[in-house]
C-alpha atoms as a PDB file:
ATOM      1  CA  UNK A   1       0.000   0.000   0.000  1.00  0.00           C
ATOM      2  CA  UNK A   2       1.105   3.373  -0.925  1.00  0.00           C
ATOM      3  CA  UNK A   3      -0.029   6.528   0.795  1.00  0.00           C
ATOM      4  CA  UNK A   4       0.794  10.119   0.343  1.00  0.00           C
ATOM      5  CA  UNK A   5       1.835  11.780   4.326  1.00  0.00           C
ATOM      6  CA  UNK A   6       2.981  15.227   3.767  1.00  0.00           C
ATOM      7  CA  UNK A   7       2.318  17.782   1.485  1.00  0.00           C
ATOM      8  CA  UNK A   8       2.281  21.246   2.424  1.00  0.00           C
ATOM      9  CA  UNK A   9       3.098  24.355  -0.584  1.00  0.00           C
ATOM     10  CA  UNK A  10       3.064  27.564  -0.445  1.00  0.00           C
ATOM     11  CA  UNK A  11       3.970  30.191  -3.139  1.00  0.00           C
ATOM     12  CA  UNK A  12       5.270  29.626  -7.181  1.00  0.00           C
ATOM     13  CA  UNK A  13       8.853  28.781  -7.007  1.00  0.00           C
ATOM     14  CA  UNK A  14       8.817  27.836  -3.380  1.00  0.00           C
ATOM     15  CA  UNK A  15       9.910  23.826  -2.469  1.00  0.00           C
ATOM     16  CA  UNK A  16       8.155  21.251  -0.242  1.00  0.00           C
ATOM     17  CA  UNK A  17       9.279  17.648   1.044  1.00  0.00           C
ATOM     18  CA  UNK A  18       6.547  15.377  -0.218  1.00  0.00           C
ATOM     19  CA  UNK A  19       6.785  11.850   1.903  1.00  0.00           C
ATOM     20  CA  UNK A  20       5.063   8.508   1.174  1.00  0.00           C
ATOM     21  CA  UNK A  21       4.849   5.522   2.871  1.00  0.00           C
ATOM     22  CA  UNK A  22       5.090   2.121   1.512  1.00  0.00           C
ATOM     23  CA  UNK A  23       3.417  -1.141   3.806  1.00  0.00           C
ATOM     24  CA  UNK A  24       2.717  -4.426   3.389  1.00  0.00           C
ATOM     25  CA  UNK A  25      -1.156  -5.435   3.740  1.00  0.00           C
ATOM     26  CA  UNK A  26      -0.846  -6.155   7.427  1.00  0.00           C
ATOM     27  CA  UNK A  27       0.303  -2.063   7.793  1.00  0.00           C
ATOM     28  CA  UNK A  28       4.088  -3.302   8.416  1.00  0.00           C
ATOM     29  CA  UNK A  29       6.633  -0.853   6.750  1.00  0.00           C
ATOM     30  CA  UNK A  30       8.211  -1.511   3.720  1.00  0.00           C
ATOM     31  CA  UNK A  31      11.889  -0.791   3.756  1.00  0.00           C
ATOM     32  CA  UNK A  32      14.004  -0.819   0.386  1.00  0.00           C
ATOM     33  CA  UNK A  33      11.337  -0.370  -2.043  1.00  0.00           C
ATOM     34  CA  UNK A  34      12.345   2.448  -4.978  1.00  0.00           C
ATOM     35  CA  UNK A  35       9.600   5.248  -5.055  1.00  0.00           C
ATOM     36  CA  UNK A  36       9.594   7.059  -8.421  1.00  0.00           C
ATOM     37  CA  UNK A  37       7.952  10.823  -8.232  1.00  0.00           C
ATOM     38  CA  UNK A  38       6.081  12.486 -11.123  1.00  0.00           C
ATOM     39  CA  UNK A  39       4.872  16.136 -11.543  1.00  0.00           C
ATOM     40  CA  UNK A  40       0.938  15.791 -12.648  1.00  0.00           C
ATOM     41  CA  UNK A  41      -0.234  19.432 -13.296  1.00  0.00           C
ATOM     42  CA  UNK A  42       1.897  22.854 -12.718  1.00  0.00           C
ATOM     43  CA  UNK A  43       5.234  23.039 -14.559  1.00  0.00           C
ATOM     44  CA  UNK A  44       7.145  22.091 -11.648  1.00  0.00           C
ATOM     45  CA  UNK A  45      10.123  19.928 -10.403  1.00  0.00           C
ATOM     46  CA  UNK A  46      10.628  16.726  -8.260  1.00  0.00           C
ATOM     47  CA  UNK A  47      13.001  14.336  -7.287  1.00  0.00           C
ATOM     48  CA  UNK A  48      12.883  11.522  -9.576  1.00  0.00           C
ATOM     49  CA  UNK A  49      12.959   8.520  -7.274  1.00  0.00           C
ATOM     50  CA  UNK A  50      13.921   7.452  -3.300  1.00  0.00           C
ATOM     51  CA  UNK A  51      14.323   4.576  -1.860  1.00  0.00           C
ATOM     52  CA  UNK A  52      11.876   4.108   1.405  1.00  0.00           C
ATOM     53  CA  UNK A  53      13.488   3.942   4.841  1.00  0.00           C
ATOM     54  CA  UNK A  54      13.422   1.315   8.160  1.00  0.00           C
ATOM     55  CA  UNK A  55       9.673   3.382   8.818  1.00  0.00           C
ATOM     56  CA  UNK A  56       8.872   2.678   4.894  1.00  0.00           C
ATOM     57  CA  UNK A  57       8.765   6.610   4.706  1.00  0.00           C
ATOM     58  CA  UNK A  58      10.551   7.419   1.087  1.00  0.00           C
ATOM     59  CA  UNK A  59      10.695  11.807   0.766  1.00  0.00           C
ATOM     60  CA  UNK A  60      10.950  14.153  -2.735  1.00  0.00           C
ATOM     61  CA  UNK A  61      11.321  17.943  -2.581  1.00  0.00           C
ATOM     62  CA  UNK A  62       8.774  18.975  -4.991  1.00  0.00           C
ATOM     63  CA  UNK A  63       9.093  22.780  -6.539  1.00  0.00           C
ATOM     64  CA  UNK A  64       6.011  24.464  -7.518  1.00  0.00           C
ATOM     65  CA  UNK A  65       6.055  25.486 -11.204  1.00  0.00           C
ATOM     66  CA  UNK A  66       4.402  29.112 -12.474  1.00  0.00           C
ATOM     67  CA  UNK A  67       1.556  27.372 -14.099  1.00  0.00           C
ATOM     68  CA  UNK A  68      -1.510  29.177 -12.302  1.00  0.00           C
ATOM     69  CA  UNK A  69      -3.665  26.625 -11.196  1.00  0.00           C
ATOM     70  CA  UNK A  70      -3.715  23.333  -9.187  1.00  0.00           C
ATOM     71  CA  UNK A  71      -0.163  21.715  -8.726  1.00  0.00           C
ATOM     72  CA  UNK A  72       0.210  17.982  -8.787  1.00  0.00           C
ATOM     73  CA  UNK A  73       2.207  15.749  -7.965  1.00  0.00           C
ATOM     74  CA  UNK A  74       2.438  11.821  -7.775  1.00  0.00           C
ATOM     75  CA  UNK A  75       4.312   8.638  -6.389  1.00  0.00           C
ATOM     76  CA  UNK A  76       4.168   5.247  -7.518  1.00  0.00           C
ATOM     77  CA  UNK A  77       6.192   1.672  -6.268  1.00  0.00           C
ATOM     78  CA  UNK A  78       6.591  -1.103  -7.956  1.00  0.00           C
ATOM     79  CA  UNK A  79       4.788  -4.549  -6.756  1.00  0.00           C
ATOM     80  CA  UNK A  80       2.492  -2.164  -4.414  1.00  0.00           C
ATOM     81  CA  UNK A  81      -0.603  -2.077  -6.190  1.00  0.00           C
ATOM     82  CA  UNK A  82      -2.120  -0.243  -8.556  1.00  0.00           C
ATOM     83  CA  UNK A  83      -2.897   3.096  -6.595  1.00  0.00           C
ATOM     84  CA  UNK A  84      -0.682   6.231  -6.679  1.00  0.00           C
ATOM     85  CA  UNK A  85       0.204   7.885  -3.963  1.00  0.00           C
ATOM     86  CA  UNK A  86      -1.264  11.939  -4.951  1.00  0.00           C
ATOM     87  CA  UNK A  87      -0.232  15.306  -3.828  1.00  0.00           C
ATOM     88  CA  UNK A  88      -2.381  18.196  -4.103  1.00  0.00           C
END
């Protein structure tokens, strides 16, 4: 299972630390699975992959682009289902 934890932006140009964490179905972290990060909507910049830690936690800096509108952005792991992880 993949879920998005933090995700907190401010102004155009200004950087956040997305994190996601990775479990198994039984809510145990997943350590040493590869994250890769995708900007969605809003021109901007992220790390392209990390690797999750001992808590499963795996962290991008995302940079807001200077498209007006919503900014996106997305993780994904392999052999972790289907669902995205999505930042808003």
């Amino acid at each position: 299972m993949l879920q998005s934890e933090t995700a907190e932006l401010a102004e155009p140009a200004s950087a956040a630390t997305l994190t996601a964490r990775v479990t198994d179905p039984a809510g145990t972290p997943e350590s040493g699975v590869m994250v890769r990060w995708s900007v969605l909507a809003g021109g901007g910049s992220i790390t392209s992959s990390s690797t999750t830690d001992a808590d499963g936690r795996a962290s991008a800096t995302f940079t807001l682009g200077q498209i007006a509108g919503a900014q996106r952005a997305r993780a994904t792991a392999d052999g972790v289902g289907d669902a995205p992880a999505n930042f808003t």
